[in-house]
Each structure stands twice: as C-alpha cells, then as structure tokens.
Protein backbone atom coordinates (compact mmCIF):
# COMPACT_ATOMS: atom_id res chain seq x y z
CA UNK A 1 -4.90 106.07 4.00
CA UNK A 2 -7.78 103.32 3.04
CA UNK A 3 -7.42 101.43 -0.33
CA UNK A 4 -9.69 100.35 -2.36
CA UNK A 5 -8.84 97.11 -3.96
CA UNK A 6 -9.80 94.49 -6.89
CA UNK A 7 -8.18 90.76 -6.66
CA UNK A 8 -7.72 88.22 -8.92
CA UNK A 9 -8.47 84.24 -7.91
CA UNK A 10 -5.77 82.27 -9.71
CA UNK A 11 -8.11 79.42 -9.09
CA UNK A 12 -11.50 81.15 -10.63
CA UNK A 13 -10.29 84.09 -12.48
CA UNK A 14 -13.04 86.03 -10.80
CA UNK A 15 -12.47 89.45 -9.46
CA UNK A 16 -13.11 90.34 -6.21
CA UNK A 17 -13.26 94.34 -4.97
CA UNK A 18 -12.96 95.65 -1.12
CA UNK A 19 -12.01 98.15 0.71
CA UNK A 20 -9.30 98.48 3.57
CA UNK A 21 -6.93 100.56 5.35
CA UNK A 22 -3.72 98.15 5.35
CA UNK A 23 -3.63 96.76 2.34
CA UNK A 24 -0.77 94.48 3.30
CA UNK A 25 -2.46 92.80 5.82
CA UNK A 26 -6.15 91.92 3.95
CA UNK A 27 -4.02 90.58 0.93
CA UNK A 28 -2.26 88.39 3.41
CA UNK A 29 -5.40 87.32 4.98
CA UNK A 30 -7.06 86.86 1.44
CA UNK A 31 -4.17 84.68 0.54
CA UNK A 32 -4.58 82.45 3.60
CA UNK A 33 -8.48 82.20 3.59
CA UNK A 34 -8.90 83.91 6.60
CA UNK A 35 -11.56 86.35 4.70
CA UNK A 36 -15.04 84.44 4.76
CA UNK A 37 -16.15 85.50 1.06
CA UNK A 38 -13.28 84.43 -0.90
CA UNK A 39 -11.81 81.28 1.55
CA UNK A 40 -11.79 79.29 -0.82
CA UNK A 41 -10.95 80.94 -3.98
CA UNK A 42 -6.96 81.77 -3.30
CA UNK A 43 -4.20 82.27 -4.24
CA UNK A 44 -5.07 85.57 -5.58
CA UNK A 45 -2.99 88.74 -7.70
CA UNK A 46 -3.59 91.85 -6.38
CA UNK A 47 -4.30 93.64 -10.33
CA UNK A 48 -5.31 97.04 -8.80
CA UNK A 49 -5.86 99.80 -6.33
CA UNK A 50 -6.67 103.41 -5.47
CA UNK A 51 -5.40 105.19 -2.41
CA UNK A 52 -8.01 107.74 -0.69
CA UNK A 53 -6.94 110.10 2.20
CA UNK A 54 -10.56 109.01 3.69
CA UNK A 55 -12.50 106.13 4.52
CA UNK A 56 -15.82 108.27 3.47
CA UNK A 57 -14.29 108.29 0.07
CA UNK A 58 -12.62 105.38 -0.68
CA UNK A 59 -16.36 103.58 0.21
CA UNK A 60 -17.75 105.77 -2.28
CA UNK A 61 -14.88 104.23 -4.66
CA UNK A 62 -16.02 100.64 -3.85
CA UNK A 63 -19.43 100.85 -4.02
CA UNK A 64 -18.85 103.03 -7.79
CA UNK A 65 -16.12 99.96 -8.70
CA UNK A 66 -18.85 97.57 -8.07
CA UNK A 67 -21.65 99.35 -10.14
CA UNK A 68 -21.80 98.34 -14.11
CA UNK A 69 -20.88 101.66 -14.60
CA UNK A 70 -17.66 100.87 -12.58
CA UNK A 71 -16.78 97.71 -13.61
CA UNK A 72 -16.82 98.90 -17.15
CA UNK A 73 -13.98 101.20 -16.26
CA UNK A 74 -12.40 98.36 -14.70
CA UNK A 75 -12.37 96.22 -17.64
CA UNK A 76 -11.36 99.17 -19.90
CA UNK A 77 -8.18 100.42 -17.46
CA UNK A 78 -7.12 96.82 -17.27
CA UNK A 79 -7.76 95.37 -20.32
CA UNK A 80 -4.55 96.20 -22.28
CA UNK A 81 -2.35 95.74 -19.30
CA UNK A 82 -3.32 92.17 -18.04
CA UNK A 83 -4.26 90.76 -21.69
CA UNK A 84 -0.60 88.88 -21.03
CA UNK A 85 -1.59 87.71 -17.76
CA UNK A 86 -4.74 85.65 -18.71
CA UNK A 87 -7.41 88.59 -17.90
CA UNK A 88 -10.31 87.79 -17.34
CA UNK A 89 -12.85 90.75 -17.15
CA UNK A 90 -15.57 91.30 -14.94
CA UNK A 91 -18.91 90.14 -15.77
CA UNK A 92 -21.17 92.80 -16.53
C-alpha cells in the first residue's frame, strides 16, 4: 500500500501533505525532525489519509491534494470534524 498523508504542526497549525508507503515510520520521522521540510515545525497530528494499492496513484492523490482544487476538498472533508481541535484550514 502507499498513503497519502496531510499533517498538522501543533507549533504552526500549517498543514503539510506527502506521500509514503509506511506511514508509521514517516510520522515517526516527522515527529523527530528527521524530514528536512518540516524539522522544525513538530510535534505534528496526523488529521488524514488515503490508502492506494499503487504508488502511480497515490502520487496522482498528492499532487490533486495539493492543487486549490484539492485543498478545497480538504478544508471541506475536515472542516466539521476538527472545528473542536483548533482547525486551521489550508490557505488557498
């Protein structure tokens, strides 16, 4: 499987999106600023991910998450659930 991803900095609020096939593992390394474009933005909440049997596909998901387009849906599937949470949307 490879999973596509969006993180939340607890620090920033500012979403981050990527793309991976252990999920797991590049939250941990996330977490402990091992990943060069969000060092030093941790700790972060994982707030979402898809699952895609390919990594062909689940690119195609990242690089469609990242669009306007994408982040729209973002904001709009997330909206209502992390309200409680302090959401912060993406900037569009």
């Amino acid at each position: 499987m490879h999973y596509v991803y969006v993180i939340q900095s607890q620090k920033d609020k500012k979403w981050y999106t990527g793309l991976t096939n252990d999920l797991r593992k590049r939250f941990s390394e996330h977490n402990s600023g091992k990943v060069s474009s969000t060092k030093n933005r941790g700790p972060f909440k994982l707030i979402y991910y898809e699952a895609c049997l390919n990594k062909y596909d689940a690119m195609s998901r990242e690089k469609h998450l990242k669009s306007g387009k994408g982040k729209r849906y973002l904001n709009d599937r997330l909206k209502r659930f992390l309200f409680r949470t302090g959401f912060t949307p993406f900037e569009i």
